[in-house]
Protein backbone atom coordinates (compact mmCIF):
# COMPACT_ATOMS: atom_id res chain seq x y z
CA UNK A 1 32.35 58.61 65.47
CA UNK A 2 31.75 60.18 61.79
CA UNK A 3 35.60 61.16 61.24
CA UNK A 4 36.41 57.35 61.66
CA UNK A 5 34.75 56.90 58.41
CA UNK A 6 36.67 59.47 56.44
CA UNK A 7 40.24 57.88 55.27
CA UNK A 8 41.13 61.52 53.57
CA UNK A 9 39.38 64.52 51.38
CA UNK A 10 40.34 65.25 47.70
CA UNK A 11 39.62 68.34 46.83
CA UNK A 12 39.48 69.28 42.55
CA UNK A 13 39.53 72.81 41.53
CA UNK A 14 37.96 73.65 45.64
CA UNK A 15 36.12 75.79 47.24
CA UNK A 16 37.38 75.51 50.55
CA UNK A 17 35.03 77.92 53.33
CA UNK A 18 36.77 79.06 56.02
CA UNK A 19 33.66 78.76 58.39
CA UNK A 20 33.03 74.90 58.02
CA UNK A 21 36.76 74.96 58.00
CA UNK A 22 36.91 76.55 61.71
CA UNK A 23 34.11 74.15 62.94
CA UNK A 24 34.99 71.95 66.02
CA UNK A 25 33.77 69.08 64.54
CA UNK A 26 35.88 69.61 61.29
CA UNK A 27 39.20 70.51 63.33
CA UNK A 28 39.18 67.26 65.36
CA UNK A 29 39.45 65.22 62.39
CA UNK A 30 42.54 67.38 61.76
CA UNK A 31 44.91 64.12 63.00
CA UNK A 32 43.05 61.45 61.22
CA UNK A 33 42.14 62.80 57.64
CA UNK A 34 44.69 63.94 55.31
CA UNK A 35 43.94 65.91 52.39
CA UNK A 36 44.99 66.08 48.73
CA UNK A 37 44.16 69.57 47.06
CA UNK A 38 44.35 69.64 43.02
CA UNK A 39 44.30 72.84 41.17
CA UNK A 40 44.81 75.00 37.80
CA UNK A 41 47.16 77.55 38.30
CA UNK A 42 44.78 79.37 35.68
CA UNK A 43 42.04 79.41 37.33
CA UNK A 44 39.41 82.03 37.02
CA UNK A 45 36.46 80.64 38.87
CA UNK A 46 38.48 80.01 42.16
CA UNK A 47 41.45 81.64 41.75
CA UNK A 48 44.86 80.36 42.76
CA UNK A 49 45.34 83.34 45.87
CA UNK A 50 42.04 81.89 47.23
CA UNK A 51 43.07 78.04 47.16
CA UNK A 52 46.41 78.61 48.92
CA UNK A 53 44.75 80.70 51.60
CA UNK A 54 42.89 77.85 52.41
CA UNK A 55 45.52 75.04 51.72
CA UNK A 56 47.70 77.25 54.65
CA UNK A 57 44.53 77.72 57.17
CA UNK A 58 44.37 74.00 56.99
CA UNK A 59 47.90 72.88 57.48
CA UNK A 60 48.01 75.45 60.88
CA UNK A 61 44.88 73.74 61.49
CA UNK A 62 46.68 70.55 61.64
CA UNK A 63 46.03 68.77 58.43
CA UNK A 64 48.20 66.60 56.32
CA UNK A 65 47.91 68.73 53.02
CA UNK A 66 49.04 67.50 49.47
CA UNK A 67 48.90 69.84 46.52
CA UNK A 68 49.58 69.41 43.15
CA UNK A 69 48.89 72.84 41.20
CA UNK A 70 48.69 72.76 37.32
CA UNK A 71 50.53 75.29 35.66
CA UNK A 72 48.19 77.04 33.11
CA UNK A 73 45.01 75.13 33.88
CA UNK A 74 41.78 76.19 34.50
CA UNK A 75 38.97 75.47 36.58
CA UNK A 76 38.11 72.22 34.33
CA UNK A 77 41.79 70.26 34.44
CA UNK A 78 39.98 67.10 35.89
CA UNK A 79 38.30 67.12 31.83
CA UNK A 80 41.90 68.45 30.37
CA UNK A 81 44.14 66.26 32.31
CA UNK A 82 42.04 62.97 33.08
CA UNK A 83 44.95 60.96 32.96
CA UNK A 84 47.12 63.14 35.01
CA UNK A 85 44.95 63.76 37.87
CA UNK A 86 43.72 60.22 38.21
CA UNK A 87 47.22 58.98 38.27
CA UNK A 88 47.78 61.47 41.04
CA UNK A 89 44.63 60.65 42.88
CA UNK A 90 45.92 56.63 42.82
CA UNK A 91 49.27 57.79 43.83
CA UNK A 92 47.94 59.56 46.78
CA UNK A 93 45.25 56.91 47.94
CA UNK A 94 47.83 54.39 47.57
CA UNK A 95 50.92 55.84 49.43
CA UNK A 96 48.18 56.31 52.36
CA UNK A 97 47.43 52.54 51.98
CA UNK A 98 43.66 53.22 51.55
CA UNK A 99 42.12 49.70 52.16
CA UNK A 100 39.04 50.30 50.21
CA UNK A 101 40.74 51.43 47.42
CA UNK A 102 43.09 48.09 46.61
């Protein structure tokens, strides 16, 4: 099955659509895939209303949702934070003992 491949979604600055969202074959995964959402609090691209509208549709969905929200960052913190986020993306991956990733 294609969700067995998946260990987990990162999302950076997201744009999360509700209809591939409600698809069956993205709401079965809902047990297996966890997801880490990172986002700037300043965001004017996708704004901050939009993301947690989606980061709550997902947890009723059934998914294991991190977040870590920047406060004052904009749509490019993965450029203004490199160090940050990729120390949060290890943290994440490793916590869920991502094989691949050691």
């Amino acid at each position: 099955k294609r969700g067995q491949l998946w260990r987990g979604a990162i999302a950076i600055s997201p744009v999360l659509e509700s209809e591939v969202m409600a698809k069956p074959g993205f709401l079965e995964q809902a047990d297996r895939i966890p997801i880490l959402i990172i986002h700037g609090e300043s965001d004017r691209r996708i704004p901050l209303g939009y993301v947690n509208e989606h980061e709550q549709e997902l947890r009723q969905a059934g998914f294991d949702v991190t977040t870590y929200y920047y406060p004052s960052k904009d749509h490019f913190l993965l450029f203004s934070q490199p160090g940050e986020v990729t120390d949060q993306i290890v943290a994440w991956l490793e916590a869920r003992n991502v094989p691949e990733y050691r």
